[in-house]
PDB file of N, CA and C in Angstrom:
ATOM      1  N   UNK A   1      90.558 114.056 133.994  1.00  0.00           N
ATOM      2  CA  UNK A   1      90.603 113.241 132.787  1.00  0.00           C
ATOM      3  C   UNK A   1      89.447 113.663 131.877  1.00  0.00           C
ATOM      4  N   UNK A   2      89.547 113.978 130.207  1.00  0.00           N
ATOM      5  CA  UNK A   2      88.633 114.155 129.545  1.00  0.00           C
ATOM      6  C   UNK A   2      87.402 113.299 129.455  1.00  0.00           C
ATOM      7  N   UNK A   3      86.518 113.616 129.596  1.00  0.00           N
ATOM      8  CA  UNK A   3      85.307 112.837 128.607  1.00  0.00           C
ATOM      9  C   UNK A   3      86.259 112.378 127.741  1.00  0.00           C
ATOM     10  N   UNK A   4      84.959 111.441 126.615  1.00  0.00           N
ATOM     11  CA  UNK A   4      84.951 110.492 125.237  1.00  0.00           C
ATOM     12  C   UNK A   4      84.514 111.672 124.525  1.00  0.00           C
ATOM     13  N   UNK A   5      83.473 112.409 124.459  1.00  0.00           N
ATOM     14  CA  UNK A   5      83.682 113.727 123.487  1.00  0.00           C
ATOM     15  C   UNK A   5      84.518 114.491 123.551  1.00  0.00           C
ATOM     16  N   UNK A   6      85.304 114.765 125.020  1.00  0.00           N
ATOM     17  CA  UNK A   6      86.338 116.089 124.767  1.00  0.00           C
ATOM     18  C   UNK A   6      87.418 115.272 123.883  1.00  0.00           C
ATOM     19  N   UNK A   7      87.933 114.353 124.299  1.00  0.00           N
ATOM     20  CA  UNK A   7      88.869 113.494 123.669  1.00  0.00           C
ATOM     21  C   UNK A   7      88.674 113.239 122.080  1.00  0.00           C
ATOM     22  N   UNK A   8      87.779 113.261 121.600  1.00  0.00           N
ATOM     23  CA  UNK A   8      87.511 112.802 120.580  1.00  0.00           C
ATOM     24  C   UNK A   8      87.766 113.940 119.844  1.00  0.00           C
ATOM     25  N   UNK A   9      87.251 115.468 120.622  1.00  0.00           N
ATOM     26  CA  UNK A   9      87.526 116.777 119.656  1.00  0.00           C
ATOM     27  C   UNK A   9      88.618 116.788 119.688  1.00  0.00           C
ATOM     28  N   UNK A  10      90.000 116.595 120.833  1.00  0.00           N
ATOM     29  CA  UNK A  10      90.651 116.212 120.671  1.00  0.00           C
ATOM     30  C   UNK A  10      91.961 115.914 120.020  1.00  0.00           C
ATOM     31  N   UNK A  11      91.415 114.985 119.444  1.00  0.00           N
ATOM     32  CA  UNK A  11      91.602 114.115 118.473  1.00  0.00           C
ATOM     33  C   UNK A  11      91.466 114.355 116.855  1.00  0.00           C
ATOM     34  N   UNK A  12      90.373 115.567 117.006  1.00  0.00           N
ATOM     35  CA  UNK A  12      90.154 115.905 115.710  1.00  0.00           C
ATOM     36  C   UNK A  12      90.941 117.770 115.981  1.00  0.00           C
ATOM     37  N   UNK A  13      91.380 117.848 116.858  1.00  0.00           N
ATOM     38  CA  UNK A  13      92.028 119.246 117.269  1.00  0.00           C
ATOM     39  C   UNK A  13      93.439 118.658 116.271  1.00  0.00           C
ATOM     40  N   UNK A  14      94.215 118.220 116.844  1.00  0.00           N
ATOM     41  CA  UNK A  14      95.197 116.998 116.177  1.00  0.00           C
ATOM     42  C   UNK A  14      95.453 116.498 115.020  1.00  0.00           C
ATOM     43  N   UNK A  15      94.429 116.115 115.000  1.00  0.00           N
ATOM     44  CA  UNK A  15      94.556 116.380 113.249  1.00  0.00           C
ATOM     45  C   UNK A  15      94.320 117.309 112.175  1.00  0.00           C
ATOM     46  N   UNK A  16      93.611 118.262 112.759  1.00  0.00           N
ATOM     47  CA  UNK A  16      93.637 119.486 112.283  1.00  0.00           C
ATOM     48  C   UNK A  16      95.006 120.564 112.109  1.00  0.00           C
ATOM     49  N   UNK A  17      95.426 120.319 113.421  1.00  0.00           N
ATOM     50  CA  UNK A  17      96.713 120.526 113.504  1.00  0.00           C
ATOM     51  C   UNK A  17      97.581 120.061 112.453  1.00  0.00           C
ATOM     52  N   UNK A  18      97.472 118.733 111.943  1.00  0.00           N
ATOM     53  CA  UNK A  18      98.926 118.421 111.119  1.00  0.00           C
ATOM     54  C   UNK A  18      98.426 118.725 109.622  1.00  0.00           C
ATOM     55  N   UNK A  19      96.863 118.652 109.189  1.00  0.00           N
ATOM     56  CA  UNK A  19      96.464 119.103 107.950  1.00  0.00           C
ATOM     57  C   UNK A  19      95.732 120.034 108.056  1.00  0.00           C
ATOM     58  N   UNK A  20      95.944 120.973 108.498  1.00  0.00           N
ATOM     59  CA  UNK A  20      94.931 122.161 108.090  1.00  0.00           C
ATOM     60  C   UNK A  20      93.634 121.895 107.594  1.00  0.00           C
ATOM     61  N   UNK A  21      93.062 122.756 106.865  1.00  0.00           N
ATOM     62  CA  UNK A  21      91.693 122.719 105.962  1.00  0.00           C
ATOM     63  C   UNK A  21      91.407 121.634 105.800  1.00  0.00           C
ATOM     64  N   UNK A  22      92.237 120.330 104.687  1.00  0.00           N
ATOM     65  CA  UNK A  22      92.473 119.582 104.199  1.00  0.00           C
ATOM     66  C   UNK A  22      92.051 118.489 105.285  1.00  0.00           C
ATOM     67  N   UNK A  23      92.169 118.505 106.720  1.00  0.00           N
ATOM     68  CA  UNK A  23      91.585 117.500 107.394  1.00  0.00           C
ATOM     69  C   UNK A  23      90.095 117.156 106.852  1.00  0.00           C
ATOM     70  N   UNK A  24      88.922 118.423 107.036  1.00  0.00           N
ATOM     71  CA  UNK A  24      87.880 118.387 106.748  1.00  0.00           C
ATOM     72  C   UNK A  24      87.925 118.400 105.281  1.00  0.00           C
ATOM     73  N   UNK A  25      88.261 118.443 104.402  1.00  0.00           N
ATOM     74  CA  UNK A  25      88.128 118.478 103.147  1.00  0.00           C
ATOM     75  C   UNK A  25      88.325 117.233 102.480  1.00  0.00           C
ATOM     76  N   UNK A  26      89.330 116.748 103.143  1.00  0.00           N
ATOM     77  CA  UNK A  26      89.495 115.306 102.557  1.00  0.00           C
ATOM     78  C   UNK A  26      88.952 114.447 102.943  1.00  0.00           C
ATOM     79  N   UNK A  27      87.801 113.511 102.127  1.00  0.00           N
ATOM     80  CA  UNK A  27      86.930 112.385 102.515  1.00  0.00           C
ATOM     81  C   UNK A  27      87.751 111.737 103.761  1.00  0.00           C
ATOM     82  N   UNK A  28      87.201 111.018 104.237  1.00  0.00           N
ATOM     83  CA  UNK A  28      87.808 110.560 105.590  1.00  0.00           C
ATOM     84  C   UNK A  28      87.960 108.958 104.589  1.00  0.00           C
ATOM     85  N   UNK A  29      87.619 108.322 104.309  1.00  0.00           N
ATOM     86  CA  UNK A  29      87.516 107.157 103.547  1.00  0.00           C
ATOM     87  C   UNK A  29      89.161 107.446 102.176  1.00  0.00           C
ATOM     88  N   UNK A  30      89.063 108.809 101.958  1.00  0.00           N
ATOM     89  CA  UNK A  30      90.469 108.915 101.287  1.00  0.00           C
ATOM     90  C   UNK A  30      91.716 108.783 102.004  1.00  0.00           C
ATOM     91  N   UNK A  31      91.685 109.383 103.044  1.00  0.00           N
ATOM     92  CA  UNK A  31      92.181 108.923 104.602  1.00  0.00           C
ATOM     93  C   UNK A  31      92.777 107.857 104.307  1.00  0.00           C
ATOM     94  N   UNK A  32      91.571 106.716 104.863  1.00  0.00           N
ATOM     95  CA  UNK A  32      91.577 105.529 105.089  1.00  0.00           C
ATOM     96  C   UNK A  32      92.300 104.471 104.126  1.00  0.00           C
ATOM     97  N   UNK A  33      92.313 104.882 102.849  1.00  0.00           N
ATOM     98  CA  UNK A  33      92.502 104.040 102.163  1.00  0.00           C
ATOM     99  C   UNK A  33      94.146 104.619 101.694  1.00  0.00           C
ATOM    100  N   UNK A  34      94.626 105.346 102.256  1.00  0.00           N
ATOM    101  CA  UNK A  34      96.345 105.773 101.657  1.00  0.00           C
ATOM    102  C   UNK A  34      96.713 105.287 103.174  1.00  0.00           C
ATOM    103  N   UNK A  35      96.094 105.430 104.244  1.00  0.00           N
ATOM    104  CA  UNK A  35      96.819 105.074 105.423  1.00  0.00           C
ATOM    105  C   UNK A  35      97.276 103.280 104.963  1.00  0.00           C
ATOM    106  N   UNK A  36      96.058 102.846 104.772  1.00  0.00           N
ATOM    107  CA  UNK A  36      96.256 101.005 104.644  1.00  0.00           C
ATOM    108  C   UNK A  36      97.435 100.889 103.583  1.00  0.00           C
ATOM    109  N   UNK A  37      97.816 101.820 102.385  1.00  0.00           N
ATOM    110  CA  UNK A  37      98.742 101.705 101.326  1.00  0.00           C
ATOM    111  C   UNK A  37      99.842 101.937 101.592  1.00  0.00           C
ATOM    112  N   UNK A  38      99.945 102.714 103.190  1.00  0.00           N
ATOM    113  CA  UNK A  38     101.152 103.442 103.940  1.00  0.00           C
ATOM    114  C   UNK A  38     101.325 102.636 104.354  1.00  0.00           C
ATOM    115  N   UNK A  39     100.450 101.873 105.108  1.00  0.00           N
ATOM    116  CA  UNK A  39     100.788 100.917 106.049  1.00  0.00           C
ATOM    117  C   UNK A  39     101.102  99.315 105.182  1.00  0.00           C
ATOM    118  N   UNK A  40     101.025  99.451 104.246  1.00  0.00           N
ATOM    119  CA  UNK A  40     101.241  98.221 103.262  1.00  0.00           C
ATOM    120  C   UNK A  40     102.690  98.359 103.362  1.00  0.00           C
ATOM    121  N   UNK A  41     103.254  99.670 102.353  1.00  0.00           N
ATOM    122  CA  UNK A  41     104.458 100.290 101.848  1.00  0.00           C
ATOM    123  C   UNK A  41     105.572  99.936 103.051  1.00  0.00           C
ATOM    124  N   UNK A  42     104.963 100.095 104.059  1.00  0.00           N
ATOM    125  CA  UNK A  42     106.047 100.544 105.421  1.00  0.00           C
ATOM    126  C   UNK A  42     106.301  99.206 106.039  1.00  0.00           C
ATOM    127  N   UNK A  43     105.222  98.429 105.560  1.00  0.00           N
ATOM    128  CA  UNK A  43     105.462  97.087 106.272  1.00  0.00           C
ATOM    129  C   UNK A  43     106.883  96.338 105.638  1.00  0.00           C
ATOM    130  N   UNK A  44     107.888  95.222 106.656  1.00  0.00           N
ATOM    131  CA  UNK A  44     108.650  94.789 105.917  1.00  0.00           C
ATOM    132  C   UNK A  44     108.401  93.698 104.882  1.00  0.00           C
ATOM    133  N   UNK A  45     107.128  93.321 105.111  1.00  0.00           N
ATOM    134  CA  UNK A  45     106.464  91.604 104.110  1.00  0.00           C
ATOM    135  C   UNK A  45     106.444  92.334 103.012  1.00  0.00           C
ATOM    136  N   UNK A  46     106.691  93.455 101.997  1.00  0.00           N
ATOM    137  CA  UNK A  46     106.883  93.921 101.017  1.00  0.00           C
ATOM    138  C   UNK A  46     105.234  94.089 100.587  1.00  0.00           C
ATOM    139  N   UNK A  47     104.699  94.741  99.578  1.00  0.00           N
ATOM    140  CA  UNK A  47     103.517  95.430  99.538  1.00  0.00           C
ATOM    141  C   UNK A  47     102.586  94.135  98.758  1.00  0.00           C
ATOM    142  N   UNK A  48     101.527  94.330  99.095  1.00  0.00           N
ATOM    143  CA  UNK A  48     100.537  93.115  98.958  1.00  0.00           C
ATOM    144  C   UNK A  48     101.100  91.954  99.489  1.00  0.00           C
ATOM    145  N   UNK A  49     101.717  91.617 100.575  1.00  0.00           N
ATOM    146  CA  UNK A  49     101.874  90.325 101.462  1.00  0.00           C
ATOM    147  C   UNK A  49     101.253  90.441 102.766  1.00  0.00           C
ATOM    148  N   UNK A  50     100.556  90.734 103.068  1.00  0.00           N
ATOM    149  CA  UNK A  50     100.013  91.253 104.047  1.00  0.00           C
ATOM    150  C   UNK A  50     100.338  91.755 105.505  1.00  0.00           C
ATOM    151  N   UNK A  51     100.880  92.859 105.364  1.00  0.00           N
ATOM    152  CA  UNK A  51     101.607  93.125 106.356  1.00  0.00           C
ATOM    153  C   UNK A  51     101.114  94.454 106.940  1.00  0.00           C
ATOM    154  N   UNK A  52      99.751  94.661 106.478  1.00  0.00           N
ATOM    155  CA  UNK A  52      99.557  95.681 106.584  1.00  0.00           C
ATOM    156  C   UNK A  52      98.673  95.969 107.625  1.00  0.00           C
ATOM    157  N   UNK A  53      98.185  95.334 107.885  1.00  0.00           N
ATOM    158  CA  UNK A  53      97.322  95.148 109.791  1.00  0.00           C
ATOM    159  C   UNK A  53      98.375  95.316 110.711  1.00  0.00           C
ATOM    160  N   UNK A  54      99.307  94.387 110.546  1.00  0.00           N
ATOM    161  CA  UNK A  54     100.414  94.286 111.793  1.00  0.00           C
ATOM    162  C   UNK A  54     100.928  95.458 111.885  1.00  0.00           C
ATOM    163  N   UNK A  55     101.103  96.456 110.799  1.00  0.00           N
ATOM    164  CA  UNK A  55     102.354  97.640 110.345  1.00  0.00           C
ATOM    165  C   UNK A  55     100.961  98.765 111.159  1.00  0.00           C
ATOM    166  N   UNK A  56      99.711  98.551 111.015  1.00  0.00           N
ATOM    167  CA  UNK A  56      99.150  99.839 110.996  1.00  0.00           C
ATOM    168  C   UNK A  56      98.648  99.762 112.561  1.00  0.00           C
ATOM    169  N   UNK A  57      98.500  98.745 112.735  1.00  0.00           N
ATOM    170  CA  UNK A  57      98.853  98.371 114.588  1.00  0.00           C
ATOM    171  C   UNK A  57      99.772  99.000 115.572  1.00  0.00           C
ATOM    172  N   UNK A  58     101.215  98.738 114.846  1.00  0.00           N
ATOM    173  CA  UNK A  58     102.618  99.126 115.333  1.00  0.00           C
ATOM    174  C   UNK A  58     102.355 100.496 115.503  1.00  0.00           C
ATOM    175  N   UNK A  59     101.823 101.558 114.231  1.00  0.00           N
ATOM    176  CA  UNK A  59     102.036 102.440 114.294  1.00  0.00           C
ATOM    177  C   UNK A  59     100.528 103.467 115.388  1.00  0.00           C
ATOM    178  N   UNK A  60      99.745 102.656 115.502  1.00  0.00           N
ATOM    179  CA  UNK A  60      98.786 102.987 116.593  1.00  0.00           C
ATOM    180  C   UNK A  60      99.327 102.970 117.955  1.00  0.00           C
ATOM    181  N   UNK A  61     100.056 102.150 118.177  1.00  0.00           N
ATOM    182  CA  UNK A  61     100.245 101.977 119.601  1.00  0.00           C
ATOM    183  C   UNK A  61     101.362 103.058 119.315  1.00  0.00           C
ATOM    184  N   UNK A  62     102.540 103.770 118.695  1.00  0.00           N
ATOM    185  CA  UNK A  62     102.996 104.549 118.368  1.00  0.00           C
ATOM    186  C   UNK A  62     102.865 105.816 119.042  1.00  0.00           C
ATOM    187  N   UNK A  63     101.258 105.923 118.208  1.00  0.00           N
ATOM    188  CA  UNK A  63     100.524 107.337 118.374  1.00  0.00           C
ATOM    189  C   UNK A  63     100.247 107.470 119.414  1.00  0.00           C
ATOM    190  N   UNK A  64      99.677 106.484 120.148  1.00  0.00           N
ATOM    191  CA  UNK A  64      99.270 106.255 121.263  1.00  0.00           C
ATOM    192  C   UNK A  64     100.001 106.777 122.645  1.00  0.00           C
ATOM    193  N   UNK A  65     101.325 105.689 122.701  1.00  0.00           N
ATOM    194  CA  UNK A  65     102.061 105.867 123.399  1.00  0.00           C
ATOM    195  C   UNK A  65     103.550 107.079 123.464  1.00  0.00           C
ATOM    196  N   UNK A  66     102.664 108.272 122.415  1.00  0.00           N
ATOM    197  CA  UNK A  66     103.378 109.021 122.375  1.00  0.00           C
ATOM    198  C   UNK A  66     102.499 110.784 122.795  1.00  0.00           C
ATOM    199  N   UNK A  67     101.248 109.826 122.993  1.00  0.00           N
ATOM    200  CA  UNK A  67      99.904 110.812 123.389  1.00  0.00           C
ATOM    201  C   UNK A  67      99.601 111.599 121.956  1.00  0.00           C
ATOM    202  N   UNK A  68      99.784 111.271 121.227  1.00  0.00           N
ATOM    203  CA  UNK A  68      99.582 111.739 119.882  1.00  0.00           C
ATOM    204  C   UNK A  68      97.696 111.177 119.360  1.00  0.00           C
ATOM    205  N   UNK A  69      97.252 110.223 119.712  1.00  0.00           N
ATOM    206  CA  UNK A  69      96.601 109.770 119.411  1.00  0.00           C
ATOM    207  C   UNK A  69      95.242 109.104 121.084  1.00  0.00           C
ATOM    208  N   UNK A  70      94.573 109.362 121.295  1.00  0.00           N
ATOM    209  CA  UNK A  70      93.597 108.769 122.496  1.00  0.00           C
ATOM    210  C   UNK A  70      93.754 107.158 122.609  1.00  0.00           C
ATOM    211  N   UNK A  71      93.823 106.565 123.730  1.00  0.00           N
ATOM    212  CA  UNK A  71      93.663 105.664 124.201  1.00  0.00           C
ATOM    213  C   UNK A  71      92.476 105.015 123.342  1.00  0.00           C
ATOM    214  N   UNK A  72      91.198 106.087 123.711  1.00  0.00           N
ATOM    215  CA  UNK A  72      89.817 105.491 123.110  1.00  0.00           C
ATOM    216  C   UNK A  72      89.584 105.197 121.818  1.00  0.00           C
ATOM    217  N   UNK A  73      90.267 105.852 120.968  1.00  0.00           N
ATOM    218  CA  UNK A  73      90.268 106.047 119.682  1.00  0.00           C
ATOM    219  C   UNK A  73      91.232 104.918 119.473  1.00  0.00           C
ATOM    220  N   UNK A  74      92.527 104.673 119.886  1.00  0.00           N
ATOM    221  CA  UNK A  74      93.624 103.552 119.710  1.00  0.00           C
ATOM    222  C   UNK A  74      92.748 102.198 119.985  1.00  0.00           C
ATOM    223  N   UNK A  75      92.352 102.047 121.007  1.00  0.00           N
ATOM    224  CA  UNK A  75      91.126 100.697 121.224  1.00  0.00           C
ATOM    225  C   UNK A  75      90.102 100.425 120.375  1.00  0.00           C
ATOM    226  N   UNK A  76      89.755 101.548 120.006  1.00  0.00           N
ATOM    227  CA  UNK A  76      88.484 101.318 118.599  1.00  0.00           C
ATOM    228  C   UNK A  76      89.437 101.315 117.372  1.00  0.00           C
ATOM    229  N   UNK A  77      90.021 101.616 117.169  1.00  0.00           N
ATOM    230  CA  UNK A  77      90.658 101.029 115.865  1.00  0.00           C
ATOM    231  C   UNK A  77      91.246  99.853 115.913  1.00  0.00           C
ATOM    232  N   UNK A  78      91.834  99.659 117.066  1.00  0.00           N
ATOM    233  CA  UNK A  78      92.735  98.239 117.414  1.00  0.00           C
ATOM    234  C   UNK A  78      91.308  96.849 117.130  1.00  0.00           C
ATOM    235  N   UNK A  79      90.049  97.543 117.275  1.00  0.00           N
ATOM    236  CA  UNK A  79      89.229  95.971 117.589  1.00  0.00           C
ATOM    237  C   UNK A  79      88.759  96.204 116.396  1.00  0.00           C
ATOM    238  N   UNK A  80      88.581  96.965 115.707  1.00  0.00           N
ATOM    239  CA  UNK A  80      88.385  97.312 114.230  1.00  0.00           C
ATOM    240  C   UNK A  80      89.106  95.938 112.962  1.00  0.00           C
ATOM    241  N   UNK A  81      90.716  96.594 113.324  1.00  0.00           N
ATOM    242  CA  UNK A  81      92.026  96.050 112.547  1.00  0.00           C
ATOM    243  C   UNK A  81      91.497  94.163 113.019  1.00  0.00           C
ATOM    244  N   UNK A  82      91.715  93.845 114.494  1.00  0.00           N
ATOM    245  CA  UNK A  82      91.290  92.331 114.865  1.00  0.00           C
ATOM    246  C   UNK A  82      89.732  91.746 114.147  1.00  0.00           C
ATOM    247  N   UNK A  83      88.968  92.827 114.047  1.00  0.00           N
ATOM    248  CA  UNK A  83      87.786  91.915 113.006  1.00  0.00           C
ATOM    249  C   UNK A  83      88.127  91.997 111.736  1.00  0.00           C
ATOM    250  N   UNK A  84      89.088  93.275 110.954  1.00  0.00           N
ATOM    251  CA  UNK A  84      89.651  92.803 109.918  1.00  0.00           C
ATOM    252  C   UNK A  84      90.389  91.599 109.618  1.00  0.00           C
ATOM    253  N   UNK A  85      91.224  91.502 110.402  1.00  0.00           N
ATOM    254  CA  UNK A  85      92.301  90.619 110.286  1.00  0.00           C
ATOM    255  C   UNK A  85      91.607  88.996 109.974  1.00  0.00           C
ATOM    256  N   UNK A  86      90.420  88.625 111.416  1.00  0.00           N
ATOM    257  CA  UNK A  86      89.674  87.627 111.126  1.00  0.00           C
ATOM    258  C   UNK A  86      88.437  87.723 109.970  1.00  0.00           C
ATOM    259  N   UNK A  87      88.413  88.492 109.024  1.00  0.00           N
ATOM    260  CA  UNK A  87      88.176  88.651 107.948  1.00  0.00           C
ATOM    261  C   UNK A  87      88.906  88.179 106.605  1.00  0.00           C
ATOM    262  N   UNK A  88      90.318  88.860 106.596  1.00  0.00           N
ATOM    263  CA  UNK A  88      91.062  88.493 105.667  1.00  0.00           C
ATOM    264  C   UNK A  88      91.306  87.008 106.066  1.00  0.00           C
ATOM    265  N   UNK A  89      91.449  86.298 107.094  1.00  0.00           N
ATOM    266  CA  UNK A  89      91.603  85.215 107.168  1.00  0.00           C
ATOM    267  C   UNK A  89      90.711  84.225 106.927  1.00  0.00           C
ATOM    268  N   UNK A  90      89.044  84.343 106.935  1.00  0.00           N
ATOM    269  CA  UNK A  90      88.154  84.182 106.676  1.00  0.00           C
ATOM    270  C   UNK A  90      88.079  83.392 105.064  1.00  0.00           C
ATOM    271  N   UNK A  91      88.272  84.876 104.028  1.00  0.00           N
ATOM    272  CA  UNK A  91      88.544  85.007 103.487  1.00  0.00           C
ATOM    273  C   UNK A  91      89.856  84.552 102.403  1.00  0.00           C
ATOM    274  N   UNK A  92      90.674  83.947 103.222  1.00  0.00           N
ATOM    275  CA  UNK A  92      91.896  83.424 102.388  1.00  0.00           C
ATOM    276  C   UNK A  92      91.599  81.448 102.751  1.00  0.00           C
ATOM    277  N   UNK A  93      90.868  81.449 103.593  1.00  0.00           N
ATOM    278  CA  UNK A  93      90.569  79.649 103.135  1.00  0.00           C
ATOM    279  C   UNK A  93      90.017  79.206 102.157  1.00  0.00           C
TER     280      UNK A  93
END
């Protein structure tokens, strides 16, 4: 079984793989912020209803369970999305 660093290169082997150059080239935060718009878009609560935690969840365990994506990396984003979530909720009282 890998280490947390082999896994993690990994992980970035992987994504290198599906974007070329453009992995490293593109801010990681640019990333971040079309994935949440993907994951808005794709959700069925239609875009700005918030559906976009649950949708970007679905599609982690996805990656995950398709070995596309690390366990370790799926768990750190998963507790990531859950302090978001109790954020936006925070936030909407």
């Amino acid at each position: 079984m890998p280490g947390r660093a082999a896994r993690r290169s990994e992980d970035d082997q992987q994504a290198r793989a599906l974007w070329g150059a453009a992995f490293d080239a593109i801010p990681k935060s640019a990333f971040a912020i079309a994935a949440w718009y993907l994951a808005d878009c794709a959700s069925d609560e239609g875009v700005g209803q918030g559906g976009e935690v649950r949708r970007f969840r679905e599609e982690l365990d996805a990656l995950r369970g398709s070995g596309i994506l690390s366990e370790g990396a799926t768990h750190k984003a998963m507790h990531a999305l859950e302090r978001l979530q109790l954020q936006i909720e925070r936030d909407e009282r």
